[in-house]
N, C-alpha and C. Protein backbone atom coordinates (compact mmCIF):
# COMPACT_ATOMS: atom_id res chain seq x y z
N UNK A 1 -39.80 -15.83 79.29
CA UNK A 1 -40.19 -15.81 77.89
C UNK A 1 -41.61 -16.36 77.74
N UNK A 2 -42.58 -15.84 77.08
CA UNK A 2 -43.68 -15.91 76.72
C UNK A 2 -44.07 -17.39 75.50
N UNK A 3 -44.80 -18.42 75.96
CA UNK A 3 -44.70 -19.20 74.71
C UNK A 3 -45.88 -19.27 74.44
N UNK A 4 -45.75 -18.98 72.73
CA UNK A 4 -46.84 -18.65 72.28
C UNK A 4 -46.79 -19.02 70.98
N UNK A 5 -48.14 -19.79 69.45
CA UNK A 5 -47.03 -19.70 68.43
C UNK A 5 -46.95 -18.16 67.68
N UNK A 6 -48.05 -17.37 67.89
CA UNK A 6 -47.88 -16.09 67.22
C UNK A 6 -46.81 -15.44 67.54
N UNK A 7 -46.30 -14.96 69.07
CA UNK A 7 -44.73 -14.82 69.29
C UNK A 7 -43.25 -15.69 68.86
N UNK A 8 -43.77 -17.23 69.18
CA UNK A 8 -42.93 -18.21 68.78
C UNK A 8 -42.45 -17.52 66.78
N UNK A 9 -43.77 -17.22 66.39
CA UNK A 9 -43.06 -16.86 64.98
C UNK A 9 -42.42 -15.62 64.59
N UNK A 10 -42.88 -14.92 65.40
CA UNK A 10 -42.41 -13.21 65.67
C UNK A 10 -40.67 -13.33 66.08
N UNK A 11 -40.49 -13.92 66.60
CA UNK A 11 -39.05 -14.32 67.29
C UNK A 11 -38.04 -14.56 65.90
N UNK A 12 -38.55 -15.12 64.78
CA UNK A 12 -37.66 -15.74 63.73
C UNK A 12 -37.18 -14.68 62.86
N UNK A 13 -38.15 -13.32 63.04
CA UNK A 13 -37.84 -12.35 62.28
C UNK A 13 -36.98 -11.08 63.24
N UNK A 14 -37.08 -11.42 64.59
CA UNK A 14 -36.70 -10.35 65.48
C UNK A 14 -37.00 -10.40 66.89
N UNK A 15 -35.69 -10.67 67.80
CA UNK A 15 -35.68 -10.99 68.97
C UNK A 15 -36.42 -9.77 69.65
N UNK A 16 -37.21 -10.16 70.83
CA UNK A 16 -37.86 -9.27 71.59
C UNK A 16 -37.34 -9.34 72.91
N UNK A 17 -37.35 -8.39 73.74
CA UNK A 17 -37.12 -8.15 75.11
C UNK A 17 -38.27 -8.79 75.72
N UNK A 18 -38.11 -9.41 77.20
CA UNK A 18 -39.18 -9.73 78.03
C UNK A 18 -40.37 -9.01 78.14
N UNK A 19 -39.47 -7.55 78.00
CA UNK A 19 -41.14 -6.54 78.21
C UNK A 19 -41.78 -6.23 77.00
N UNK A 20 -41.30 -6.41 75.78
CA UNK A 20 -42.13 -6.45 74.61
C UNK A 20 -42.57 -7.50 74.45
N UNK A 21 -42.15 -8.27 74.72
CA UNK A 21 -42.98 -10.10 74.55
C UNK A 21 -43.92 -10.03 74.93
N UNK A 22 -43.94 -9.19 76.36
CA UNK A 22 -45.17 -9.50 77.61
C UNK A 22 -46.27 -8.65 77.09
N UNK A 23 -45.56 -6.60 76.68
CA UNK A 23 -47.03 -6.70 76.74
C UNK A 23 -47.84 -6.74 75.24
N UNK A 24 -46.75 -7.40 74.15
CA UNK A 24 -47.48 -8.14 72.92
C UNK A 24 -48.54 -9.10 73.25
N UNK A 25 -47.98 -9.77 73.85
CA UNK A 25 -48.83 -11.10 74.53
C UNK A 25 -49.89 -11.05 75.57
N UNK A 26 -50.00 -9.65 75.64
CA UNK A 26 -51.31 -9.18 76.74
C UNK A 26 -52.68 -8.44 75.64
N UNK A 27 -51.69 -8.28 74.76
CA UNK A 27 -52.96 -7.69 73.32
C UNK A 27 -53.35 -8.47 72.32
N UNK A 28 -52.87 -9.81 72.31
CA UNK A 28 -53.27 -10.72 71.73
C UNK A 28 -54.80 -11.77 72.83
N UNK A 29 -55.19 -12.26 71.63
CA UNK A 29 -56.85 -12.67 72.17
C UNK A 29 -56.68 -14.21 71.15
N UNK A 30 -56.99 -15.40 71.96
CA UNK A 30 -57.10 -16.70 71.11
C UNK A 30 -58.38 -16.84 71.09
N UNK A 31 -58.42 -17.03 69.86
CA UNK A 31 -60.29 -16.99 69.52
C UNK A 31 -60.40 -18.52 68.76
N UNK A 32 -61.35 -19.44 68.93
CA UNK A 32 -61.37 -20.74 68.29
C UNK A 32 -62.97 -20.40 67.23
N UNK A 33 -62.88 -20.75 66.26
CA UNK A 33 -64.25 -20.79 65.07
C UNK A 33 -64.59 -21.46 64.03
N UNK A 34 -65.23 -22.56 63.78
CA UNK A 34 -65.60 -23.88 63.34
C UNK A 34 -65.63 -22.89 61.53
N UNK A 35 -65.56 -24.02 60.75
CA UNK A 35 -65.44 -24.15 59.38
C UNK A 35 -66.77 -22.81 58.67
N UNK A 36 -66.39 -22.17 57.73
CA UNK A 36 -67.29 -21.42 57.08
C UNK A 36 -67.38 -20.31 57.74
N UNK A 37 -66.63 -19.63 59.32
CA UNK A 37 -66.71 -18.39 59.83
C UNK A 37 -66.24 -17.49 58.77
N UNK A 38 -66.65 -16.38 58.90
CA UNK A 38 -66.57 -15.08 58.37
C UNK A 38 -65.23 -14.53 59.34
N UNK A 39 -64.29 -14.35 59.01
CA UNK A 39 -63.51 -13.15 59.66
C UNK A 39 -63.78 -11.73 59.14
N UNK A 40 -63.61 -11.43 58.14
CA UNK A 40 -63.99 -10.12 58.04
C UNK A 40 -64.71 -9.92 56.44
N UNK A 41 -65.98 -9.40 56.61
CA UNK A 41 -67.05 -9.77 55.86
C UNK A 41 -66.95 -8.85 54.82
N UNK A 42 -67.15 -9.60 53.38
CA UNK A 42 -66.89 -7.55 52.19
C UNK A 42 -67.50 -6.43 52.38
N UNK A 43 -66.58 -5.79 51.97
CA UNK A 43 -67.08 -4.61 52.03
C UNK A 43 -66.78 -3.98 53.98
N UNK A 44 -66.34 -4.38 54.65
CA UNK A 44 -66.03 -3.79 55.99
C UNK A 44 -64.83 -3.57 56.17
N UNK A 45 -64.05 -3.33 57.25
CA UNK A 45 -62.76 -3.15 57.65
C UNK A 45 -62.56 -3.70 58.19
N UNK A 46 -61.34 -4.30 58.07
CA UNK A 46 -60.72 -5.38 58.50
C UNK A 46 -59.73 -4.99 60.05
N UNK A 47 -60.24 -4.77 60.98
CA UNK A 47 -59.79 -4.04 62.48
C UNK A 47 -58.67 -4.96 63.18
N UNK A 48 -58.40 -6.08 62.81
CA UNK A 48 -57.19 -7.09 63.20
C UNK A 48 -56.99 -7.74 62.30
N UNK A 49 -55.41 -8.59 63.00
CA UNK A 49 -54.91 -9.23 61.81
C UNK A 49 -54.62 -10.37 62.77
N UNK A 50 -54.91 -11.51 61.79
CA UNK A 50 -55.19 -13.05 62.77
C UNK A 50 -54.01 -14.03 62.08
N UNK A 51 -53.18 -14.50 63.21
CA UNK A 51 -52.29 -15.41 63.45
C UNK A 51 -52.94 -17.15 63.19
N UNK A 52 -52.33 -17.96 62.25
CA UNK A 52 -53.21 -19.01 62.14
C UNK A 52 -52.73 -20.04 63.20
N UNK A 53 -53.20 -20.39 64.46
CA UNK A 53 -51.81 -21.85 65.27
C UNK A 53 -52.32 -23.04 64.10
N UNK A 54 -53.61 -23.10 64.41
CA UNK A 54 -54.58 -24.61 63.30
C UNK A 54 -55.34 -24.25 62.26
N UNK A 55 -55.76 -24.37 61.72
CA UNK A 55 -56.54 -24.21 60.36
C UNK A 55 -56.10 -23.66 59.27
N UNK A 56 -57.20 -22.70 58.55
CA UNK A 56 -56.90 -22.93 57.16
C UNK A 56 -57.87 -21.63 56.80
N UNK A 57 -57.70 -20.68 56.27
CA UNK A 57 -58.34 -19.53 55.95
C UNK A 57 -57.85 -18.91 54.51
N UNK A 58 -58.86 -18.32 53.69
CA UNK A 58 -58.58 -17.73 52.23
C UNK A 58 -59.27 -16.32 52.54
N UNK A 59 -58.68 -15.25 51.45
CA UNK A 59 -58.99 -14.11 51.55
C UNK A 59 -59.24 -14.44 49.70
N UNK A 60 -60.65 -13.46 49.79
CA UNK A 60 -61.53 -14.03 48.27
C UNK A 60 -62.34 -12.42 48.29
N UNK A 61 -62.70 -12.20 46.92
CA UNK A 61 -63.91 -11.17 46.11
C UNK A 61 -64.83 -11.91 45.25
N UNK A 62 -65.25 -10.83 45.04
CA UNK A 62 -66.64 -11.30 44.31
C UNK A 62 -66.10 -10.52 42.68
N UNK A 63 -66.26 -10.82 41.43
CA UNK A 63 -65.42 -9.92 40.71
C UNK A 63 -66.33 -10.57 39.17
N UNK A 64 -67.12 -9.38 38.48
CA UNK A 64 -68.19 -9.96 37.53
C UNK A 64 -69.31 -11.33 38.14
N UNK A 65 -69.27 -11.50 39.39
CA UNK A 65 -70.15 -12.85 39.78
C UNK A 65 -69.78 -13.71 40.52
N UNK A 66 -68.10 -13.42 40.01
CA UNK A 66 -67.38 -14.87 39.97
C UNK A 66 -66.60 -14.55 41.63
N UNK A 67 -66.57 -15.90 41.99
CA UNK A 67 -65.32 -15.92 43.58
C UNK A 67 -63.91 -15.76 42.98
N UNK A 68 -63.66 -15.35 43.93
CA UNK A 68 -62.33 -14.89 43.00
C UNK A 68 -61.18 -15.25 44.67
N UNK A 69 -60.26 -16.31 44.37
CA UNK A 69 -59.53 -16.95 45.94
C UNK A 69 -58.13 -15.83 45.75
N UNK A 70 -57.67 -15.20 46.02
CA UNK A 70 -56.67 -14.75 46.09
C UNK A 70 -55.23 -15.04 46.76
N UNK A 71 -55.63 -15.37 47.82
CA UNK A 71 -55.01 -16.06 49.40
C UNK A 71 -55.25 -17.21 50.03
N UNK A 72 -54.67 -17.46 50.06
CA UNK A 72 -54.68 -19.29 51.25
C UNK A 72 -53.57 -18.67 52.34
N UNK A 73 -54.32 -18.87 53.50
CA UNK A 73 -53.16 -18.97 54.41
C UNK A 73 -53.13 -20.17 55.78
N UNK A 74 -52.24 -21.17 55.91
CA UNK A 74 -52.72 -22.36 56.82
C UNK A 74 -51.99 -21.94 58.33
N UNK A 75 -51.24 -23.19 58.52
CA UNK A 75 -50.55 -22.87 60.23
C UNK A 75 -49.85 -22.09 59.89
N UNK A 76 -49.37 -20.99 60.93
CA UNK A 76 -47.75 -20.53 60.85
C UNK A 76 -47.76 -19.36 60.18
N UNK A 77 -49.21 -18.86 59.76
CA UNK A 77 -49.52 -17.65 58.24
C UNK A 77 -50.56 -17.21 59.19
N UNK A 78 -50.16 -15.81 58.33
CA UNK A 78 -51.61 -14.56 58.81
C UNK A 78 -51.99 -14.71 58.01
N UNK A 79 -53.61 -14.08 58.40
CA UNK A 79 -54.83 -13.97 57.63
C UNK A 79 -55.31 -12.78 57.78
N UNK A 80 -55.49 -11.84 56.72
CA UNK A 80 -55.83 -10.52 56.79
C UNK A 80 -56.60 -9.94 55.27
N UNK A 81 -57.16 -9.16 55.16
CA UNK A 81 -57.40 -8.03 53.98
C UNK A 81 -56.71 -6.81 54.75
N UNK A 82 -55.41 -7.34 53.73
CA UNK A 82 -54.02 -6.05 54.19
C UNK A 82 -54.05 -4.69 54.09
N UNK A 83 -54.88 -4.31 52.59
CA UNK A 83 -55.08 -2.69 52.11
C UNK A 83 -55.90 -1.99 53.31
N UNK A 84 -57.22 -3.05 53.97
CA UNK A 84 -58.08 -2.35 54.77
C UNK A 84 -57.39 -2.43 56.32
N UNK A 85 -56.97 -3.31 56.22
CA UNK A 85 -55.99 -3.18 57.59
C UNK A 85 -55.08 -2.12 58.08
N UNK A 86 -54.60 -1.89 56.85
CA UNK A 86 -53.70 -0.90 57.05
C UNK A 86 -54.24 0.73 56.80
N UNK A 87 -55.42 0.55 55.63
CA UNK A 87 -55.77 2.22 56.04
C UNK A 87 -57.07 2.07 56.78
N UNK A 88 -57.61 1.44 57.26
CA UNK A 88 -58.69 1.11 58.26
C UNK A 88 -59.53 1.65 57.34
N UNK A 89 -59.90 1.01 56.10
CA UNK A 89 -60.85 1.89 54.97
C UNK A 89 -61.85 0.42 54.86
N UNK A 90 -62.84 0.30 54.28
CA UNK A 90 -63.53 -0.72 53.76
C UNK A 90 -62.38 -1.74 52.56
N UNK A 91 -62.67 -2.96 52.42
CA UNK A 91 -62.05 -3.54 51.11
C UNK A 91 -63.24 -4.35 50.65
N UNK A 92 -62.80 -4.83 49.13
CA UNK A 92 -64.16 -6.04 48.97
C UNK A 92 -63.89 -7.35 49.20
N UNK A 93 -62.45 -7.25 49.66
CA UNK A 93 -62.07 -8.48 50.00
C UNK A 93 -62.95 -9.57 51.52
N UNK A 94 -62.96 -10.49 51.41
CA UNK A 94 -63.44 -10.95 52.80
C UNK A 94 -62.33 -12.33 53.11
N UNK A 95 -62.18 -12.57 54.09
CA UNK A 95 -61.59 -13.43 54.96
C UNK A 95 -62.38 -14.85 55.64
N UNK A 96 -62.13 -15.76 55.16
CA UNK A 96 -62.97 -16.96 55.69
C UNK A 96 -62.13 -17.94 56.06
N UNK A 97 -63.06 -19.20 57.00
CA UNK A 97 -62.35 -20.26 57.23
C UNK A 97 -62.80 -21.29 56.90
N UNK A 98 -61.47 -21.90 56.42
CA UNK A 98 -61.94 -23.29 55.15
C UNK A 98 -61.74 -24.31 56.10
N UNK A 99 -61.34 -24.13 57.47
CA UNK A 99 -61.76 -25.42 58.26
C UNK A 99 -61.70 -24.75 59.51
N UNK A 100 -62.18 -25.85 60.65
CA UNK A 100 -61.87 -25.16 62.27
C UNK A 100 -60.68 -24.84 62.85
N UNK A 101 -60.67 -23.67 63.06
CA UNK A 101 -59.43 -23.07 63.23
C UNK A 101 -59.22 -22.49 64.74
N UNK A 102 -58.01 -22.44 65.12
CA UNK A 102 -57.54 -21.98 66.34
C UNK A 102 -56.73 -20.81 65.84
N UNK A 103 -57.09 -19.52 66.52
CA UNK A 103 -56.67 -18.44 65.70
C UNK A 103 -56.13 -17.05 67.35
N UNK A 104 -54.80 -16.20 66.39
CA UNK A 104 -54.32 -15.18 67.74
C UNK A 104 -54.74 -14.08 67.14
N UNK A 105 -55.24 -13.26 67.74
CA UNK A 105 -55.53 -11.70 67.05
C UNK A 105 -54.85 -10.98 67.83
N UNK A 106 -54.96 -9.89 67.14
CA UNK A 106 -54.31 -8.57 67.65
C UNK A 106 -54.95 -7.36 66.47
N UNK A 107 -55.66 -6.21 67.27
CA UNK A 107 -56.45 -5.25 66.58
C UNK A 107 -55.55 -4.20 66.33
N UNK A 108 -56.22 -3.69 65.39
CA UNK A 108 -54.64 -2.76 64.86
C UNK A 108 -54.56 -1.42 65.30
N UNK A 109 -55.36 -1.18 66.79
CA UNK A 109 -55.41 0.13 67.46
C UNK A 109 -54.64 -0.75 68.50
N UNK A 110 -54.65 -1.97 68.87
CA UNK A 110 -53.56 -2.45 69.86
C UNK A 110 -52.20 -2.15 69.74
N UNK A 111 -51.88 -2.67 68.43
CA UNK A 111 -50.78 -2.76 67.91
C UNK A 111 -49.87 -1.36 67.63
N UNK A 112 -50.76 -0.48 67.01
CA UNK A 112 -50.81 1.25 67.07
C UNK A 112 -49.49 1.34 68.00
N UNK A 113 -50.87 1.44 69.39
CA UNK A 113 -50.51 1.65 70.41
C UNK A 113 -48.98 0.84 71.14
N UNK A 114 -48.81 -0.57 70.75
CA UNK A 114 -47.94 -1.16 71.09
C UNK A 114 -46.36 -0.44 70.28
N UNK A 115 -47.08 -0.17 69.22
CA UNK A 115 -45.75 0.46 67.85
C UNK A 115 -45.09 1.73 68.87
N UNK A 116 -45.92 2.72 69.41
CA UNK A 116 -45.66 3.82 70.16
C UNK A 116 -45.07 3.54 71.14
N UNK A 117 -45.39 2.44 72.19
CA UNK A 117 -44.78 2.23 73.59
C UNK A 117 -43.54 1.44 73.21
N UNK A 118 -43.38 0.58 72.30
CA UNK A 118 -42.30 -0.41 72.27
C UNK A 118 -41.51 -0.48 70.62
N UNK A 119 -39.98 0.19 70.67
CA UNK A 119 -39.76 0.50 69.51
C UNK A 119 -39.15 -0.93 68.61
N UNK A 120 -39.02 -2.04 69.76
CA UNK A 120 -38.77 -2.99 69.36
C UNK A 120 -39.89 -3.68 68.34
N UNK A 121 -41.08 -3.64 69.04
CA UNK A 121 -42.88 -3.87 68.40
C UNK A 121 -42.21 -3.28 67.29
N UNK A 122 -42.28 -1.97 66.94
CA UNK A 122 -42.44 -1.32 65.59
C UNK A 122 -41.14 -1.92 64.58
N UNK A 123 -39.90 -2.51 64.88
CA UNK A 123 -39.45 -3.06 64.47
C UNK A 123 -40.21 -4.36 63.65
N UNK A 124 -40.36 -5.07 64.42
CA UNK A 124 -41.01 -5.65 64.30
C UNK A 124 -41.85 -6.15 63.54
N UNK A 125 -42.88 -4.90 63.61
CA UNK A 125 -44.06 -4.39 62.30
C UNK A 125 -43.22 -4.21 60.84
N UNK A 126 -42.29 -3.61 61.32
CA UNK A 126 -41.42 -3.47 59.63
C UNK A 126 -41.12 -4.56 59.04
N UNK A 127 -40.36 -5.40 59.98
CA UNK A 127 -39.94 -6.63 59.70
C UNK A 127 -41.39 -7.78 58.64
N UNK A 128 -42.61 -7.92 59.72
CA UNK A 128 -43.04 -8.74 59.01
C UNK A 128 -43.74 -8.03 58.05
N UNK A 129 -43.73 -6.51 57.47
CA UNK A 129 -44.63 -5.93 56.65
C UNK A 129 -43.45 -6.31 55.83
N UNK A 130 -42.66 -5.96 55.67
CA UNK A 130 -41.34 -6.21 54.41
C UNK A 130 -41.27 -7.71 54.34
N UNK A 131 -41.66 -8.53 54.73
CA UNK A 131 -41.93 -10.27 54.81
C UNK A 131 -43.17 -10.36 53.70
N UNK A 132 -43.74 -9.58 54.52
CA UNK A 132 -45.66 -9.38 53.70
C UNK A 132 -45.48 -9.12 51.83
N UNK A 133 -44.68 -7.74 51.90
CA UNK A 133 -44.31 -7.31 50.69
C UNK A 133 -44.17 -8.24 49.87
N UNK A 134 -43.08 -8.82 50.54
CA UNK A 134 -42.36 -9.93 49.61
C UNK A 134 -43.32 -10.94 48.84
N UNK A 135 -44.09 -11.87 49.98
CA UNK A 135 -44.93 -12.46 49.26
C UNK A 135 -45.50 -11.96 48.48
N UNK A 136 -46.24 -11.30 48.40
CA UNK A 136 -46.64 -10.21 47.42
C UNK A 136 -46.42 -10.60 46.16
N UNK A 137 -45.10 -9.91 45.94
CA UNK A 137 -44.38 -9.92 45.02
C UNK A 137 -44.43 -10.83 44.32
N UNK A 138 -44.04 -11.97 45.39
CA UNK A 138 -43.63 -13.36 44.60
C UNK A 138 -44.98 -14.05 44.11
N UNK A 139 -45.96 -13.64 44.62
CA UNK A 139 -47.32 -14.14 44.23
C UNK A 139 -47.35 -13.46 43.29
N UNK A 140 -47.59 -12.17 42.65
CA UNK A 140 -47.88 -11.43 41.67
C UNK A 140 -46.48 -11.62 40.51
N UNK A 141 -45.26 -12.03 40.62
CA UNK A 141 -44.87 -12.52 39.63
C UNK A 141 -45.22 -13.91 38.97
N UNK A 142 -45.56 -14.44 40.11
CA UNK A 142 -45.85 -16.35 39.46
C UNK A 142 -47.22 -16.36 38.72
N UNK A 143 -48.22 -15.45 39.08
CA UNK A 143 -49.35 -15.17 38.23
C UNK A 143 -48.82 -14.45 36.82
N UNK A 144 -48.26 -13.41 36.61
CA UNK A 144 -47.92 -12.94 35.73
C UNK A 144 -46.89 -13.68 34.66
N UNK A 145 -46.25 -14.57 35.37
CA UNK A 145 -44.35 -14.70 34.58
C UNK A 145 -44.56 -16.38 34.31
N UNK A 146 -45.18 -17.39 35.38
CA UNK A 146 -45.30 -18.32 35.97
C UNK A 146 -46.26 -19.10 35.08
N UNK A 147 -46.01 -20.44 34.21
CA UNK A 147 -47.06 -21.06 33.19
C UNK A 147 -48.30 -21.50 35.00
N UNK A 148 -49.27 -21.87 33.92
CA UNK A 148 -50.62 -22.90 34.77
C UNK A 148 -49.47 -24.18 35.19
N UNK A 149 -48.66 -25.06 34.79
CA UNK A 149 -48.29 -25.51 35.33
C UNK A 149 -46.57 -25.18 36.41
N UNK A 150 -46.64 -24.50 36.37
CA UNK A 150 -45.25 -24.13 37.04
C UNK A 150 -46.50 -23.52 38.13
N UNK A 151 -47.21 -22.68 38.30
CA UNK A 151 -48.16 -22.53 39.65
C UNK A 151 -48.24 -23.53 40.40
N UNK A 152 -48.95 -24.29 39.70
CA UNK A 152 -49.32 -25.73 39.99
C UNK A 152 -48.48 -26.72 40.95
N UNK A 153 -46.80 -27.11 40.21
CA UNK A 153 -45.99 -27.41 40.44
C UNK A 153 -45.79 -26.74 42.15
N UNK A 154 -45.60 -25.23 41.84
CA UNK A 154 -44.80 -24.35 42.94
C UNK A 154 -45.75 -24.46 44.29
N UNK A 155 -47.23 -24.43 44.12
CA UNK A 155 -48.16 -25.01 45.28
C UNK A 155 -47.89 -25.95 45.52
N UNK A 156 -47.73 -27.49 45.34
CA UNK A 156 -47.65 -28.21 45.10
C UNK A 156 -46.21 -28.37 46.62
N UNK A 157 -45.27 -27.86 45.91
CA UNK A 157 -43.95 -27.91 46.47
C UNK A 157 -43.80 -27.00 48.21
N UNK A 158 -44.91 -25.99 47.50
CA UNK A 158 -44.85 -24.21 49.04
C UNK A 158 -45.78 -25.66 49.70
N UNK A 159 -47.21 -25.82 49.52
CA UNK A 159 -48.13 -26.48 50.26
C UNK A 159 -48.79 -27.37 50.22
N UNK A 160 -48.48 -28.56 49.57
CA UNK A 160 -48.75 -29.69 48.88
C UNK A 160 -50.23 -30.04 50.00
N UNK A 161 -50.63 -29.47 50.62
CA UNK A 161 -51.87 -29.96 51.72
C UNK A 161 -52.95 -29.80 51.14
N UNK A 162 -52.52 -28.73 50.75
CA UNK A 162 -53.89 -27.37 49.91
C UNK A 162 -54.62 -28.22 49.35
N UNK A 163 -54.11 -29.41 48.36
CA UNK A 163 -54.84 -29.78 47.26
C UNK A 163 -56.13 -30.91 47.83
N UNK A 164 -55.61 -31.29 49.35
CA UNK A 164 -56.56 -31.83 49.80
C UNK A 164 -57.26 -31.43 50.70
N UNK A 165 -56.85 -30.10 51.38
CA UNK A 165 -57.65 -29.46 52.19
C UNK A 165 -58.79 -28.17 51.39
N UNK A 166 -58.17 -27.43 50.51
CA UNK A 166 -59.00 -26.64 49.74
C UNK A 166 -59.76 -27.19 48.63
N UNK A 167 -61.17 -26.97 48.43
CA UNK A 167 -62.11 -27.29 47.38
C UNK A 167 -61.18 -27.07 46.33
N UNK A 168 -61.00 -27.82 44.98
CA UNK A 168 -60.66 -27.57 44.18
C UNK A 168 -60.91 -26.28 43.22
N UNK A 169 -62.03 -26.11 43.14
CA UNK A 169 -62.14 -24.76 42.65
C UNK A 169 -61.97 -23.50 42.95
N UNK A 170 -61.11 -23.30 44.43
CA UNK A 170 -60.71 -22.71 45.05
C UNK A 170 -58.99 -22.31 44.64
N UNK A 171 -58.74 -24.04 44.77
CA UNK A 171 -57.36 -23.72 44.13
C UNK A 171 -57.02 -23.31 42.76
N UNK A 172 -57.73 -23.42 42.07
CA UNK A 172 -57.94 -23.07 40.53
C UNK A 172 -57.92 -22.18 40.69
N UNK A 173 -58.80 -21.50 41.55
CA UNK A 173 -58.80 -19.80 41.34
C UNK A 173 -57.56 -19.94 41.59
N UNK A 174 -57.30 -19.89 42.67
CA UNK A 174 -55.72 -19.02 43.38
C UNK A 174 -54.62 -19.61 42.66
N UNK A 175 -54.87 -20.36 41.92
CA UNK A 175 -53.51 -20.29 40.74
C UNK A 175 -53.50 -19.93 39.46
N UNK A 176 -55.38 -19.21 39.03
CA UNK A 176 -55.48 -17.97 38.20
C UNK A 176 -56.22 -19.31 36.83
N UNK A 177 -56.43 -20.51 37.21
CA UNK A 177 -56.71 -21.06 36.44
C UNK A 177 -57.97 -21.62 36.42
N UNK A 178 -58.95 -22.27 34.99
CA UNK A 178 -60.15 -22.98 35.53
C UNK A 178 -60.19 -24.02 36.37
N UNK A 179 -61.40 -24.37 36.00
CA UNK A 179 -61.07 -25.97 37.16
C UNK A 179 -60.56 -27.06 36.68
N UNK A 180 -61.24 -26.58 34.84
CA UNK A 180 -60.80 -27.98 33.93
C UNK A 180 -59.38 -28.02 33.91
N UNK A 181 -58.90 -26.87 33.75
CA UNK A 181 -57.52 -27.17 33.37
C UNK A 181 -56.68 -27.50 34.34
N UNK A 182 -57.00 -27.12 35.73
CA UNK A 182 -56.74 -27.99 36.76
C UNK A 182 -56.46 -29.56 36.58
N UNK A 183 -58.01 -29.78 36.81
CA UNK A 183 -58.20 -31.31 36.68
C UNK A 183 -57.51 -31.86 35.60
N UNK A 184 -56.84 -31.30 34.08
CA UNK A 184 -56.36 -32.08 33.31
C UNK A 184 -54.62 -32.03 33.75
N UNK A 185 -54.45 -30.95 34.59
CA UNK A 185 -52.64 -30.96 34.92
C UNK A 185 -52.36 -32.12 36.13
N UNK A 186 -53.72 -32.15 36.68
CA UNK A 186 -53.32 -33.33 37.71
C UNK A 186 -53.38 -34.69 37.33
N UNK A 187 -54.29 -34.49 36.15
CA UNK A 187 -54.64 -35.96 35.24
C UNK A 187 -53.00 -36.60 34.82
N UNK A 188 -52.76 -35.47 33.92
CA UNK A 188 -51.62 -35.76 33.32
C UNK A 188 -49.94 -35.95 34.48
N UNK A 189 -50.39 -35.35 35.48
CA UNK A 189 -48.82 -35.44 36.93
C UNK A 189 -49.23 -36.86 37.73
């Protein structure tokens, strides 16, 4: 068995055979890149999708001027611009790292290719794309359904780290709120 944490997490959604472990784990690449790297820059395509072991990465636009955080993803979470990943098209999304990170890739002509040779892989792929979905979902209802403080609260509870690892105005964005009103929900908790 292959130990790894990008496999180590692959395992929770769907047991693999020795020979899909192995040659998953032969198309994966550990790449290490200090605070403020660019993973995938706007406006390009996003050609892999990166496994976090350490750090801390947001997927963000630019939208009337403004940064706009969409995504936080820390240990144990991928980091991707998903739409361009998946149709290998440009997005305006970009991918950064909010601290030094130890990171697993895998390019998505690897993976392709892995989906074809190993039907377990493509399992697999379903598995954590229907994982993916989900969040989704649950992100796009708590923006929609979800008060400024019930966000707040629910970060708080999913990743209580965030608030000291991400710039504050970061988290504001990604819970759809200003900064003030931030700063007055934490005033008042």
């Amino acid at each position: 068995m292959v130990r790894n944490p990008f496999i180590e997490t692959v395992r929770q959604f769907t047991p693999l055979s020795p020979t899909s472990e192995s040659a998953l784990f032969s198309e994966l690449h550990r790449l290490e890149f200090g605070k403020g790297h660019v993973l995938v820059p706007p406006d390009t395509i996003c050609r892999s999708i990166y496994f976090i072991e350490t750090g801390l990465t947001r997927t963000f636009y630019y939208k009337d001027g403004k940064d706009i955080t969409d995504w936080l993803s820390a240990e144990g979470q991928f980091a991707v611009s998903i739409s361009s990943f998946i149709t290998q098209q440009p997005d305006r999304r970009s991918v950064e790292l909010l601290e030094p990170s130890v990171l697993w890739s895998i390019s998505h002509s690897a993976l392709e290719k892995l989906y074809q040779q190993h039907h377990e892989l493509e399992r697999m792929g379903r598995l954590l794309a229907n994982y993916g979905l989900l969040l989704v979902q649950q992100r796009f209802d708590e923006l929609h359904f979800a008060t400024a403080l019930e966000r707040y609260r629910t970060l708080m509870t999913q990743n209580p780290t965030f608030v000291q690892r991400v710039p504050l105005s970061m988290v504001a964005s990604y819970l759809g709120m200003t900064p003030e009103t931030l700063s007055r929900m934490r005033a008042q908790i």
